[in-house]
Protein backbone atom coordinates (compact mmCIF):
# COMPACT_ATOMS: atom_id res chain seq x y z
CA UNK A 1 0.00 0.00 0.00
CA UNK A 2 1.38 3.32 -1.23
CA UNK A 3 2.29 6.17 1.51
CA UNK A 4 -0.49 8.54 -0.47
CA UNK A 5 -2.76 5.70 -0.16
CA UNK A 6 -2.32 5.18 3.60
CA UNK A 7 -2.68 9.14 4.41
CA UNK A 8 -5.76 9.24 2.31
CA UNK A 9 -7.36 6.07 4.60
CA UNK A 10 -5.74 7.86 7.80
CA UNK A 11 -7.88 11.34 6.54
CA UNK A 12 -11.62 9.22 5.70
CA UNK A 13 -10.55 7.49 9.69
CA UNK A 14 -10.63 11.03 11.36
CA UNK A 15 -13.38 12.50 9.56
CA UNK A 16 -15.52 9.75 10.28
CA UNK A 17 -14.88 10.37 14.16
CA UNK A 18 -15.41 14.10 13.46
CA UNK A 19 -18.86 13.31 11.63
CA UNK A 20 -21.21 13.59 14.34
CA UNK A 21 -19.47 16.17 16.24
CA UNK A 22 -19.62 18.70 13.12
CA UNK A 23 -23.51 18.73 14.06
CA UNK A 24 -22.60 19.71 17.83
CA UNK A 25 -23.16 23.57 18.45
CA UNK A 26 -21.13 23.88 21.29
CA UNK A 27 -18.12 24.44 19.47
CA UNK A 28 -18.89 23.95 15.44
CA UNK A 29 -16.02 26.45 14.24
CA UNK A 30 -13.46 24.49 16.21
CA UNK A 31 -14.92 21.20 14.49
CA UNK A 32 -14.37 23.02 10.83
CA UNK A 33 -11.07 23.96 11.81
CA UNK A 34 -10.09 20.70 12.51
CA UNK A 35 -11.95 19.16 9.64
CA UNK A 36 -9.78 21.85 7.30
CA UNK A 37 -6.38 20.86 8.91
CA UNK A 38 -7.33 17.25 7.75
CA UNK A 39 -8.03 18.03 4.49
CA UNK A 40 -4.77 19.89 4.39
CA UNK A 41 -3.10 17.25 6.00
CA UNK A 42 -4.30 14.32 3.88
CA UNK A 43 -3.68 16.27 0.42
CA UNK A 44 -0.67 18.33 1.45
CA UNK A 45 -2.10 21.37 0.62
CA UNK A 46 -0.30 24.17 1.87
CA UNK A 47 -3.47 26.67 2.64
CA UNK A 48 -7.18 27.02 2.63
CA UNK A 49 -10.43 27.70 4.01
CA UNK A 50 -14.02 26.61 4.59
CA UNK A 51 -16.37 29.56 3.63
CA UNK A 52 -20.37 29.25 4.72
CA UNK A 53 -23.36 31.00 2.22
CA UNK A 54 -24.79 33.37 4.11
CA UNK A 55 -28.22 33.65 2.12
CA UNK A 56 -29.94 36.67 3.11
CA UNK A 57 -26.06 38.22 2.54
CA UNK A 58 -25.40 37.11 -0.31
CA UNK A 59 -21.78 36.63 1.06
CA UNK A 60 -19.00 33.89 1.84
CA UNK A 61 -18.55 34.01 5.66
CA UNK A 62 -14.95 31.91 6.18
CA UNK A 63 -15.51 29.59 8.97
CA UNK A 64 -12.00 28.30 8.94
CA UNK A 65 -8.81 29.46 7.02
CA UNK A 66 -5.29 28.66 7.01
CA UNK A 67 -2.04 29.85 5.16
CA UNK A 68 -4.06 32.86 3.46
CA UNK A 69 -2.23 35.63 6.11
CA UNK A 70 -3.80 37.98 8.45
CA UNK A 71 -5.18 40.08 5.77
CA UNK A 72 -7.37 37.70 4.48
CA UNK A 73 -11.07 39.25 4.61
CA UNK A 74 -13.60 37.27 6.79
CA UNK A 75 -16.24 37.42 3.93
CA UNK A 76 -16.60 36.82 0.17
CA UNK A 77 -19.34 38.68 -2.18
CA UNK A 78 -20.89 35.90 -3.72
CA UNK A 79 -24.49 35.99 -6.25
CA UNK A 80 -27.48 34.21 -4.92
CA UNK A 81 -27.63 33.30 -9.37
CA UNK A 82 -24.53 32.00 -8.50
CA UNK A 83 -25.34 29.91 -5.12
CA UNK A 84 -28.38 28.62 -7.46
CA UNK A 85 -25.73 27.42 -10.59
CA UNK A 86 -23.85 25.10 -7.86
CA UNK A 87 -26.87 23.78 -6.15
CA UNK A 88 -26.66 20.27 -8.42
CA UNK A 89 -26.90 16.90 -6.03
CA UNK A 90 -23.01 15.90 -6.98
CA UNK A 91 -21.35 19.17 -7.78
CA UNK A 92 -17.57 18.98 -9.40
CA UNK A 93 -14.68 20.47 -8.00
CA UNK A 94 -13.68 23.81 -10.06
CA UNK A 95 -9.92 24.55 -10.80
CA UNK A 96 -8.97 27.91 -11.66
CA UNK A 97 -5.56 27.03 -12.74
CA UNK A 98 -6.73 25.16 -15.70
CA UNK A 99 -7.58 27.15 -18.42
CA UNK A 100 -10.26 25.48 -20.35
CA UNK A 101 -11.54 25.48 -17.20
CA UNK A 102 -11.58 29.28 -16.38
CA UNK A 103 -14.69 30.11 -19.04
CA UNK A 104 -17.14 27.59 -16.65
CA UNK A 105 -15.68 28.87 -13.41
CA UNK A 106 -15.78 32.45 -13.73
CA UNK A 107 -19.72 31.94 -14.95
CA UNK A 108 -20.21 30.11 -11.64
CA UNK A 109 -18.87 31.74 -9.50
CA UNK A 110 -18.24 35.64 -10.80
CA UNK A 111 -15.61 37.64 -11.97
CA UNK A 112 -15.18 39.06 -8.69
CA UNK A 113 -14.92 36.09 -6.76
CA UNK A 114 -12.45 34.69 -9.10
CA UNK A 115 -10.46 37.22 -8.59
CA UNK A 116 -10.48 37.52 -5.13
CA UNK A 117 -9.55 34.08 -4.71
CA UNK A 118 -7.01 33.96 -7.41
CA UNK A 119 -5.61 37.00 -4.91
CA UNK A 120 -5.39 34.21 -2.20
CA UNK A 121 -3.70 31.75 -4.18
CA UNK A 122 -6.29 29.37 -3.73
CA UNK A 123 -7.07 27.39 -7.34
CA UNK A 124 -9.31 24.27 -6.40
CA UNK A 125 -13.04 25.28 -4.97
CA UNK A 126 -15.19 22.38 -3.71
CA UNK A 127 -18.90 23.24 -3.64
CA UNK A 128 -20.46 21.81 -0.68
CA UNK A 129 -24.50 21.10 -1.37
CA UNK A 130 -26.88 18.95 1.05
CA UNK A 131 -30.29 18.32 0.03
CA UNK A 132 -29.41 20.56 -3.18
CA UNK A 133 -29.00 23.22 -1.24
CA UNK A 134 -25.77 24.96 -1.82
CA UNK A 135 -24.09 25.80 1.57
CA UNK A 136 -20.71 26.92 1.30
CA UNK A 137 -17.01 25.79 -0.42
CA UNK A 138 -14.44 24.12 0.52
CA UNK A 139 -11.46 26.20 -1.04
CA UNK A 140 -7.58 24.97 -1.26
CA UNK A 141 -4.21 26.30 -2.52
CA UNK A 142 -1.80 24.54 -4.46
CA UNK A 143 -0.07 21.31 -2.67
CA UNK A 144 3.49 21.27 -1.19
CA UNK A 145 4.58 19.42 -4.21
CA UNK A 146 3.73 21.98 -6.71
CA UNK A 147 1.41 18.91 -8.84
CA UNK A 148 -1.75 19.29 -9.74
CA UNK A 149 -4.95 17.44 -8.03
CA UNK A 150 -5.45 14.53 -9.15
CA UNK A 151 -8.61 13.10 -10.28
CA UNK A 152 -8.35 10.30 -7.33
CA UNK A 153 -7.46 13.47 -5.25
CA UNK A 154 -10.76 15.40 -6.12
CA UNK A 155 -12.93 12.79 -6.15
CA UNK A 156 -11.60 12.27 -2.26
CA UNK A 157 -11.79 16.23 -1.37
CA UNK A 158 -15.80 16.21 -3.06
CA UNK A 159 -16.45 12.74 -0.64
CA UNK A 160 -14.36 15.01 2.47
CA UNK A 161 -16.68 17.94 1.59
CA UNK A 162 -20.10 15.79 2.35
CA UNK A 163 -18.72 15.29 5.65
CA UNK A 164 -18.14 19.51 6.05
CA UNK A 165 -21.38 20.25 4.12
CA UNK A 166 -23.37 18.32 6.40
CA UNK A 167 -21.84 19.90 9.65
CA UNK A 168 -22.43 22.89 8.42
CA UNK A 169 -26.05 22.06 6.94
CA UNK A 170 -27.27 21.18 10.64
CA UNK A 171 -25.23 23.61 12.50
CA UNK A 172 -27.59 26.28 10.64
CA UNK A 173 -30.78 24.36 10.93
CA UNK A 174 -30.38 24.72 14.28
CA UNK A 175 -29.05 27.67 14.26
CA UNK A 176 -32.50 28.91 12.60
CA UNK A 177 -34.45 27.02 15.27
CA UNK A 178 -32.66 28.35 18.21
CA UNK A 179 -33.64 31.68 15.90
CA UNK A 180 -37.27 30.78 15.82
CA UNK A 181 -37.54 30.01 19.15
CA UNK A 182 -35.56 33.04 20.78
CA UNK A 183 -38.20 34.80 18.34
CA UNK A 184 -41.39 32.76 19.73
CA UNK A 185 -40.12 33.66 22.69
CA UNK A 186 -39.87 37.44 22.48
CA UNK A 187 -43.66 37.09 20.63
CA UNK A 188 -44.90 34.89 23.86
CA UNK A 189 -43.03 37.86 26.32
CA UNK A 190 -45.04 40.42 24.45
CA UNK A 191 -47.95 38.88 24.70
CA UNK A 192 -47.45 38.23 28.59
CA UNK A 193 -46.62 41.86 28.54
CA UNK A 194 -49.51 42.81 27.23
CA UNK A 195 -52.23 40.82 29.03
CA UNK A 196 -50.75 41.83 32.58
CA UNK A 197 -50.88 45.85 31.72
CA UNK A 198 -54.50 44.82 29.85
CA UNK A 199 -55.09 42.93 33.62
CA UNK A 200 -53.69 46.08 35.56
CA UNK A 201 -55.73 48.43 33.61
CA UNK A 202 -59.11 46.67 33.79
CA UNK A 203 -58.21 46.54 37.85
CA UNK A 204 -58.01 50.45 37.73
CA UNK A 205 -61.10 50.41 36.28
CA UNK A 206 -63.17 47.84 38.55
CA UNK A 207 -61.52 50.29 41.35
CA UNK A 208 -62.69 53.37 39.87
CA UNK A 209 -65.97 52.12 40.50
CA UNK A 210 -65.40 52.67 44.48
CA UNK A 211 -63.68 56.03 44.77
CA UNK A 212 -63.17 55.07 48.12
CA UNK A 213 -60.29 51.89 47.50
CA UNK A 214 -59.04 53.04 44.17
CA UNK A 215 -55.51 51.08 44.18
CA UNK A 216 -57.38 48.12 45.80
CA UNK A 217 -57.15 46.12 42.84
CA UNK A 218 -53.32 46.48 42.41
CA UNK A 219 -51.93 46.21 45.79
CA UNK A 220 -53.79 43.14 46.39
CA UNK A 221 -52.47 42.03 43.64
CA UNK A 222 -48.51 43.05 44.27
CA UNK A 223 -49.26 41.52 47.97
CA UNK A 224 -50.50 38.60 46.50
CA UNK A 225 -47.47 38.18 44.03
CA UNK A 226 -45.23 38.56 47.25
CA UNK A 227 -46.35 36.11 49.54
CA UNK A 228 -46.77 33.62 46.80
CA UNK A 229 -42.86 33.84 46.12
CA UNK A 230 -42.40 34.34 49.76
CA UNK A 231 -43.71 30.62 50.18
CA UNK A 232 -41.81 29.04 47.45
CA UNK A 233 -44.29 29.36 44.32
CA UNK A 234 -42.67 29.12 40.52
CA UNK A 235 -42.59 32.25 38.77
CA UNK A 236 -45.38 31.42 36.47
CA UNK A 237 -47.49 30.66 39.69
CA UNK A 238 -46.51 34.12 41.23
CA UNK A 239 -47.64 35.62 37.70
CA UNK A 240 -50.78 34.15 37.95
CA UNK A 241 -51.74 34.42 41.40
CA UNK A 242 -51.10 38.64 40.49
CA UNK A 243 -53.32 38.60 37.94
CA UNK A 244 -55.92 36.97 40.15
CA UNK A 245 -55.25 39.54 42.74
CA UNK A 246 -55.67 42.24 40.43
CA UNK A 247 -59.29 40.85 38.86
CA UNK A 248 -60.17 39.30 42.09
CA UNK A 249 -63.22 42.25 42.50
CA UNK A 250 -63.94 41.95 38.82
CA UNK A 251 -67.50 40.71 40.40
CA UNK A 252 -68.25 44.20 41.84
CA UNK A 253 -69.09 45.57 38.23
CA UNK A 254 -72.20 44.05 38.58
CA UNK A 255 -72.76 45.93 41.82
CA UNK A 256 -74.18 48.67 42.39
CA UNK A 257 -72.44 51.63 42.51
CA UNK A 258 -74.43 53.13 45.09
CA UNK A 259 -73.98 50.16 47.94
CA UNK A 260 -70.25 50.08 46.54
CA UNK A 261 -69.66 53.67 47.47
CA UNK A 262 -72.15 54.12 50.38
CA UNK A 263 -70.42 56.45 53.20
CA UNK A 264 -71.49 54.17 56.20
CA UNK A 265 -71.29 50.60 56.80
CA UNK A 266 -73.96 48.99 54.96
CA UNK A 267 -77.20 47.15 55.74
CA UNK A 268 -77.37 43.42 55.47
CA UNK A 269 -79.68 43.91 52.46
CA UNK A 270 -77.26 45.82 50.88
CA UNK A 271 -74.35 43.52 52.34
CA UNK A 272 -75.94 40.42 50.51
CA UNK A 273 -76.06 42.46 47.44
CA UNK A 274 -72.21 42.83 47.95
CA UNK A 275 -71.62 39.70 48.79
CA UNK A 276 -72.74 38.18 45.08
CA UNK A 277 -69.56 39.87 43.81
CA UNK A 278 -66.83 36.76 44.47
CA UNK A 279 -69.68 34.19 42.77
CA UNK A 280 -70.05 36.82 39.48
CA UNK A 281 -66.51 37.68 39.61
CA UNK A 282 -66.24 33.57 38.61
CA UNK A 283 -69.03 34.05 35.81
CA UNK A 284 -67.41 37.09 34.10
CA UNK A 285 -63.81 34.96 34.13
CA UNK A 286 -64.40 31.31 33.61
CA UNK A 287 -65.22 31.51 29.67
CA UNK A 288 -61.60 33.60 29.20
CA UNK A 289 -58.60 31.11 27.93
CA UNK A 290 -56.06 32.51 31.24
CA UNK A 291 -52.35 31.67 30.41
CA UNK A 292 -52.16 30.91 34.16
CA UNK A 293 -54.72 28.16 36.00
CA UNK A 294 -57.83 28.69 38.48
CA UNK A 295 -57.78 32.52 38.21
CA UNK A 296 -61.61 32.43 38.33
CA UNK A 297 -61.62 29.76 41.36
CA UNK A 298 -59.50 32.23 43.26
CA UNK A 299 -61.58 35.19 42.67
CA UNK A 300 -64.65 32.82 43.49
CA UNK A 301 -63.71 31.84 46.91
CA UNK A 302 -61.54 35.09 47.96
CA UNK A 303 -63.99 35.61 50.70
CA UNK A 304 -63.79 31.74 51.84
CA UNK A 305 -62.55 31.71 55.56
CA UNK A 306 -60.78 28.39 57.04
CA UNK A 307 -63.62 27.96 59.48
CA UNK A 308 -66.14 27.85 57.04
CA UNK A 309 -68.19 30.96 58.20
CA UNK A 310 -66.63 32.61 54.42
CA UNK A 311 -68.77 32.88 51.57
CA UNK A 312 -69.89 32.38 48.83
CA UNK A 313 -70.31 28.40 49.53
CA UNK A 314 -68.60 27.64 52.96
CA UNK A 315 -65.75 26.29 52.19
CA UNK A 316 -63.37 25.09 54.71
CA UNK A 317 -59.56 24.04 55.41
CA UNK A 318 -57.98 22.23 52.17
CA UNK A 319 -61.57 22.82 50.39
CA UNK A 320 -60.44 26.30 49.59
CA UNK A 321 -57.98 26.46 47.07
CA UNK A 322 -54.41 27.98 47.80
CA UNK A 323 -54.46 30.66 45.83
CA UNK A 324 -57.37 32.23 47.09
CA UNK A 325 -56.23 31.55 50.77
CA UNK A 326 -53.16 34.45 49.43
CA UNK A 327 -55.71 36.64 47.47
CA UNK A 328 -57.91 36.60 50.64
CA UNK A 329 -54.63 37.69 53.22
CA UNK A 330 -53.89 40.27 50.49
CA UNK A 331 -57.17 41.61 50.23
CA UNK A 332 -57.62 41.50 54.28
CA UNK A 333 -54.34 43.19 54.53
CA UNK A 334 -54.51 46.10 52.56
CA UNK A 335 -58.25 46.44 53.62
CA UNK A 336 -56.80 46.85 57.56
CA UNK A 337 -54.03 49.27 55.97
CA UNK A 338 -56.24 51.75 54.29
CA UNK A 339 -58.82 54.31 55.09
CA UNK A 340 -62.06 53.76 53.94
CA UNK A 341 -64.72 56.05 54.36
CA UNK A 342 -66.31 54.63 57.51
CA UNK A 343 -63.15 53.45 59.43
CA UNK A 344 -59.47 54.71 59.63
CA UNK A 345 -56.61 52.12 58.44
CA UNK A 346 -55.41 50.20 61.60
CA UNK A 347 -52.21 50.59 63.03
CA UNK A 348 -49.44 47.77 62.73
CA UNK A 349 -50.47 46.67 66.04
CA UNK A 350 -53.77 46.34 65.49
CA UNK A 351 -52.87 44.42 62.31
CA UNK A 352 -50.70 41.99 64.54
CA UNK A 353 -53.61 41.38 66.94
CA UNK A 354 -56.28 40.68 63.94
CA UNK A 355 -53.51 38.25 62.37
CA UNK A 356 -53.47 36.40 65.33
CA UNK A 357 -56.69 36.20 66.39
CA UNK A 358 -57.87 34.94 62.95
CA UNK A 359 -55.06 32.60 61.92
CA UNK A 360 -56.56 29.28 61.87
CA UNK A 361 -60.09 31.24 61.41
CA UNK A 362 -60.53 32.98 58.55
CA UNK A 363 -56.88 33.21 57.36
CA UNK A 364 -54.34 30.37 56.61
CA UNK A 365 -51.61 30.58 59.20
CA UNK A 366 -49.17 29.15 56.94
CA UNK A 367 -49.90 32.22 54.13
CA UNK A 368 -49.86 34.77 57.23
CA UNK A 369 -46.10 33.76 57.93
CA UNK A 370 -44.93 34.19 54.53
CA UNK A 371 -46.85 37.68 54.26
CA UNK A 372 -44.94 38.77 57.91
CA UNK A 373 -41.97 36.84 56.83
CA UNK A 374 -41.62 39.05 53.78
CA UNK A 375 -42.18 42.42 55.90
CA UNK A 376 -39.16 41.45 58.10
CA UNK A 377 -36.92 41.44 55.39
CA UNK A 378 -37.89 44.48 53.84
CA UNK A 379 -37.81 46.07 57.71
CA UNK A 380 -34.20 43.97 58.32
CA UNK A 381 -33.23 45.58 54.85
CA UNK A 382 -32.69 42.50 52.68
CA UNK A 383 -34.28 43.02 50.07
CA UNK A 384 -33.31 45.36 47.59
CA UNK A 385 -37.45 46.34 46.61
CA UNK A 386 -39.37 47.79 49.43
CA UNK A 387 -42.86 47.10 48.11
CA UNK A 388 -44.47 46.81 51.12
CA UNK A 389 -43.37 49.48 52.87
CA UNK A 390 -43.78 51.66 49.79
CA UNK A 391 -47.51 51.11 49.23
CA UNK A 392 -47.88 51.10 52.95
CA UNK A 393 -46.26 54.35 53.62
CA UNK A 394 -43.20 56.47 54.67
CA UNK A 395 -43.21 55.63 58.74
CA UNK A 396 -45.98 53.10 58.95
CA UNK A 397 -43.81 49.80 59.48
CA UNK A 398 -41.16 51.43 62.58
CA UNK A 399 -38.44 48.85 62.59
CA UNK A 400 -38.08 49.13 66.43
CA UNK A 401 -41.40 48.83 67.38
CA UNK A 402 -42.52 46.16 64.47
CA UNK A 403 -39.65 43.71 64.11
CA UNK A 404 -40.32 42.30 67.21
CA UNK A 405 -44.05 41.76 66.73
CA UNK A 406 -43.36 40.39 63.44
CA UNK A 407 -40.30 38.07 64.94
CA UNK A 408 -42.66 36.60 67.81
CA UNK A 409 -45.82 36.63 65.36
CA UNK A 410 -44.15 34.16 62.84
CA UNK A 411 -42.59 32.05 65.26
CA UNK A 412 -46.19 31.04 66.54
CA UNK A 413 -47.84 31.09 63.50
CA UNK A 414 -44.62 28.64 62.57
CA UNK A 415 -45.01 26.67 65.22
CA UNK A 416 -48.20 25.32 64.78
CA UNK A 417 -49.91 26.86 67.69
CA UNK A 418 -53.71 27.68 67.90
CA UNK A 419 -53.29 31.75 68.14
CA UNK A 420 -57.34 31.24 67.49
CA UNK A 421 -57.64 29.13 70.63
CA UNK A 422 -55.17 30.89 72.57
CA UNK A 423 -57.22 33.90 72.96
């Protein structure tokens, strides 16, 4: 067996290991480079390169090059007439140091091109074409010997170039669906986007109903987002249970605006009337498609108490579903912190005394720890967003005075105590 022979068998050895990892995107330009040196190596070809068609370019981007110098450009004009010539299932290798070749080669590939690459002293081009789609060149200089390619020799660069074409054929398919996707994603962000301001803006309008709690609707719903993170909820969970807490008085609109903004505390006739808002509030929002689950159910049964004295059906313990147990905290908390035209807000004391007389009653103890939990840290300072204490108020959570409510507060509601059955 002949030396050439033997390097030739060496070359088709390595490429075949290098086939599969040509596909692998974690480092596809090192893979051409290597692929290159073997080609070099095999034919003893003293430079060269492996140039990708950039389509929407209309341009030669060199993946790998070696021997052409440091000013060698990094792309190649190249026709999209021209990509379309070379597109045949078995393309031939083009010389451009034969002269009855030069004619056919300089209608393939251009004028320009041929120059350019007669510039880089590189004479044999190699189309590379997968599917029929033309996707780039293999491109090589003259060999160490000063002799001319063989026929053998082509015929072995055209069956080396498969190998490359096909690398490079995957490494842009996915390359176009990691493209798609990034771009599904930015469409599926914008639409998030959009249906949480479209939320947010219908909650400004359910609360500009009661000119009394305008800014209900959103702080229940930021309070609501909190405590569900504060207990551990994915990010898509803490999206949704926001958007419940911002429609979770959607039902109201079918109130009327007189009991709504009465300036007194209302009658039970009129109370009963108010009280049919959770059970519409579910009407009005179980025929919408929600990106996140059992919005409606938590806007149903926001007025559910563990006990089972809540309404609208009674519900008690694990009947009521978790995400209305936060909406309900949130909506009892900001209620305490607010004025409302009958009653001043409560002080933080007075919210620490309702917490734990009603944990195990009408709130979930569990959901009052994360909701004090996350007030320590924004009192203790570590977290970088103070929302609470921002849509509470400049001096209404005093570190001294409410740290060590909140400290002793969540260590019983922890601790599995009856603070109901204490009292």
């Amino acid at each position: 067996m002949s030396d050439q022979t033997t390097k030739l068998i060496h070359a088709f050895s390595a490429l075949a290991d290098l086939g599969e990892e040509l596909a692998d995107t974690r480092d596809f330009e090192e893979m051409v480079r290597t692929t290159l040196h073997v080609v070099l190596g095999a034919l003893g070809v003293r430079r060269g390169a492996v140039a990708e068609y950039m389509q929407g370019d209309d341009t030669l981007r060199i993946v790998a090059a070696w021997g052409l110098g440091d000013d060698a450009p990094a792309t190649l004009t190249f026709a999209a007439a021209s990509a379309e010539m070379l597109s045949a299932p078995h393309p031939r290798a083009l010389s451009l140091s034969e002269s009855d070749q030069l004619e056919l080669v300089q209608h393939q590939l251009g004028d320009t091109l041929v120059a350019t690459l007669g510039e880089l002293r590189l004479q044999l081009v190699v189309p590379l074409v997968v599917h029929k789609k033309f996707v780039g060149f293999i491109l090589l200089g003259d060999k160490a010997t000063d002799e001319e390619f063989t026929l053998y020799e082509r015929e072995v660069v055209r069956t080396m170039a498969r190998h490359i074409g096909v690398g490079i054929f995957n490494h842009r398919l996915l390359r176009e669906v990691e493209q798609r996707a990034e771009e599904s994603r930015g469409l599926y962000d914008n639409l998030r986007t959009i249906y949480r301001d479209t939320v947010r803006a219908f909650a400004a309008a359910i609360d500009c109903k009661d000119k009394y709690t305008q800014g209900h609707s959103e702080r229940v719903g930021k309070y609501s987002e909190i405590i569900a993170r504060e207990m551990g909820w994915s990010e898509e969970q803490v999206e949704g249970i926001a958007v419940a807490g911002y429609l979770h008085d959607i039902g109201k609109l079918v109130v009327e605006r007189d009991i709504i903004n009465a300036p007194y505390k209302i009658d039970a006739k009129q109370s009963s009337e108010l009280n049919r808002h959770p059970a519409a509030g579910y009407e009005i929002l179980a025929p919408i498609r929600h990106p996140y689950a059992d919005i409606p159910l938590m806007a149903k049964y926001h007025h559910e108490r563990i006990d089972g004295r809540g309404y609208p059906e009674g519900l008690t313990g694990d009947q009521i579903p978790p995400g209305a147990k936060i909406v309900s905290v949130a909506d009892s908390f900001d209620a305490m912190t607010t004025d409302r035209t009958y009653k001043r807000r409560k002080v933080f004391t007075e919210v620490v005394e309702d917490f734990r007389k009603n944990a195990g009653k009408q709130f979930a103890p569990e959901v009052l720890a994360a909701l004090c939990r996350a007030m320590l840290k924004e009192v203790n300072g570590e977290t970088k967003e103070r929302v609470i204490i921002k849509l509470l108020g400049k001096g209404y959570l005093e570190p001294e005075e409410c740290r060590p409510l909140l400290v002793e507060l969540i260590a019983e509601l922890e601790s599995g105590v009856s603070l109901a059955a204490a009292q």
